[in-house]
N, C-alpha and C. Protein backbone atom coordinates (compact mmCIF):
# COMPACT_ATOMS: atom_id res chain seq x y z
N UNK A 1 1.45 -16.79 -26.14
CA UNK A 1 1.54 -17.18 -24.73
C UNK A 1 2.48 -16.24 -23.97
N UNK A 2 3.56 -15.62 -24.35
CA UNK A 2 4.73 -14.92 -23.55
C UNK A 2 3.93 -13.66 -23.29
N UNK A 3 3.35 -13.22 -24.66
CA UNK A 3 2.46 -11.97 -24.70
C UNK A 3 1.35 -11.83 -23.51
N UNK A 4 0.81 -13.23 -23.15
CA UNK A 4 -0.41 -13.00 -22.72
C UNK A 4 0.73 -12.65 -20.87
N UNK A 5 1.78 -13.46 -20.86
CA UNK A 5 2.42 -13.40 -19.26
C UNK A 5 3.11 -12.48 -19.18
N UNK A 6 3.64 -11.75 -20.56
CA UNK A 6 3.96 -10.69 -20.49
C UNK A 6 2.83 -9.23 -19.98
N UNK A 7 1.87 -9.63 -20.17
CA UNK A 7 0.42 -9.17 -19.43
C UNK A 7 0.01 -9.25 -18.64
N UNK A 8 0.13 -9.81 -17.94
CA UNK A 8 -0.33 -10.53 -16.57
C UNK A 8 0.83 -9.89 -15.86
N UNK A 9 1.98 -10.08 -15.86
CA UNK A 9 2.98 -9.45 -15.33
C UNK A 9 3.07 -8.27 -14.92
N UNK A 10 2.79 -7.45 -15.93
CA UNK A 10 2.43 -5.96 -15.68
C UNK A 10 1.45 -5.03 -15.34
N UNK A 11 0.15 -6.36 -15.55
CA UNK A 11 -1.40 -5.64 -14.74
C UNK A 11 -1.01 -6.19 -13.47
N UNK A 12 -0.31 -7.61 -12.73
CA UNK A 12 0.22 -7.74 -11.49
C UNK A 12 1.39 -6.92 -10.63
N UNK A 13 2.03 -5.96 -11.49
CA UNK A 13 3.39 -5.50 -10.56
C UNK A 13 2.32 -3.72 -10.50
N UNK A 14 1.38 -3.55 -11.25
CA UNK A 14 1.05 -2.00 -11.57
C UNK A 14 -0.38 -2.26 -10.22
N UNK A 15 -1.28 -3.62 -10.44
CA UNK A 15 -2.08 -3.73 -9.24
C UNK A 15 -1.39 -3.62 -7.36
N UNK A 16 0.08 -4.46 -7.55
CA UNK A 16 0.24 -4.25 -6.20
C UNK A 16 0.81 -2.91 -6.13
N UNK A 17 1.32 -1.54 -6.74
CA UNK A 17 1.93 -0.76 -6.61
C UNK A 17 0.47 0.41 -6.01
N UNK A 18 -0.38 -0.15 -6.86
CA UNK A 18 -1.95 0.57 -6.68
C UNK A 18 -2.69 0.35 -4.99
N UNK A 19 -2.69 -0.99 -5.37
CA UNK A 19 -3.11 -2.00 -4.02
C UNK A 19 -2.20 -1.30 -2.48
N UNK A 20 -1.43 -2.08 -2.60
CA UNK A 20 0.13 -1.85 -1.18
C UNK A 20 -0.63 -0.74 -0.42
N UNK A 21 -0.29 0.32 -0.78
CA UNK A 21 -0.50 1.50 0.37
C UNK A 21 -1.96 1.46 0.16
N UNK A 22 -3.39 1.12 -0.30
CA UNK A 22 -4.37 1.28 -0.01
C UNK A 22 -4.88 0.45 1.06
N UNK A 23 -3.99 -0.87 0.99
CA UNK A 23 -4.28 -1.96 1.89
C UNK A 23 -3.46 -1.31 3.44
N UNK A 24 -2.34 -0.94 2.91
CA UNK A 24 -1.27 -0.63 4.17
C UNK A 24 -2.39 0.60 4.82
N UNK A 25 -3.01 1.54 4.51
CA UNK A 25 -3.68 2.61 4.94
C UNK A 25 -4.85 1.99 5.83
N UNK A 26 -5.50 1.05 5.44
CA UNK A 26 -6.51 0.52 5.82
C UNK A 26 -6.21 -0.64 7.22
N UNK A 27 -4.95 -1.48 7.13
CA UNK A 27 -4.35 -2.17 8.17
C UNK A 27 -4.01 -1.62 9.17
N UNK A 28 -3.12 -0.53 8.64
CA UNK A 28 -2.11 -0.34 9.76
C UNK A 28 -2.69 1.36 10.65
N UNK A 29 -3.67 2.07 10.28
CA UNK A 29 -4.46 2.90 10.55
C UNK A 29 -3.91 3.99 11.42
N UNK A 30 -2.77 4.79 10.96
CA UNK A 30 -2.25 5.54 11.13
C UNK A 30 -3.06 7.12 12.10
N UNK A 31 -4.30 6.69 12.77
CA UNK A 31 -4.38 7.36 13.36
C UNK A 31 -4.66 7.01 15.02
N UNK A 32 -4.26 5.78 15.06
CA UNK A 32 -4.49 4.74 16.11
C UNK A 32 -2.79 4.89 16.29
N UNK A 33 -1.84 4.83 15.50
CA UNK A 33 -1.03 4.81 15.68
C UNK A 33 -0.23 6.49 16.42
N UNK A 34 -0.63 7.42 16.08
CA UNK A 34 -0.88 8.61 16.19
C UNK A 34 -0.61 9.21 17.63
N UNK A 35 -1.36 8.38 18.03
CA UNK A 35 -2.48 8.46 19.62
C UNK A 35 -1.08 7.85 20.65
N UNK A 36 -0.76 6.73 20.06
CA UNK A 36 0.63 5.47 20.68
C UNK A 36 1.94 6.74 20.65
N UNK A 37 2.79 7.41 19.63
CA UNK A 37 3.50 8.26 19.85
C UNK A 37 3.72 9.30 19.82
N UNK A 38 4.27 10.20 20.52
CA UNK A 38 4.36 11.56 20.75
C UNK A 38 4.89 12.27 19.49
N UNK A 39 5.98 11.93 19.05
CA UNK A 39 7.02 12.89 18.11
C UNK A 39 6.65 11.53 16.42
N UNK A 40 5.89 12.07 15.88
CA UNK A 40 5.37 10.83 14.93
C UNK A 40 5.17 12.18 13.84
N UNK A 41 4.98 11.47 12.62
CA UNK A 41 4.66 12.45 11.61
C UNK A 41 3.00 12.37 11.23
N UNK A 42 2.39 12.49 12.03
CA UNK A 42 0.79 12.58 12.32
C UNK A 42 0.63 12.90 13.11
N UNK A 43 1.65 13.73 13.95
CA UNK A 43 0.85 14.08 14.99
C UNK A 43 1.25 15.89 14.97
N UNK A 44 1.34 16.15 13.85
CA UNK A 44 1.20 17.79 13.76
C UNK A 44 -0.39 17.77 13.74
């Protein structure tokens, strides 16, 4: 049983590390944002 949450634990902390910025890329759409400020690091 510890083994199996000891598993789960680590396919859950390695999925959100994977997940986070694919979701954050897709939400927050950094080229919409782009457009909003002048001196931004997207807008070279």
């Amino acid at each position: 049983m510890g083994l199996m949450l000891t598993f789960m634990l680590l396919w859950n902390m390695f999925g959100a590390l994977w997940l986070l910025p694919a979701l954050a890329r897709f939400l927050i759409k950094p080229e919409k944002m782009a457009g909003k400020v002048g001196n931004s690091l997207f807008s070279h």
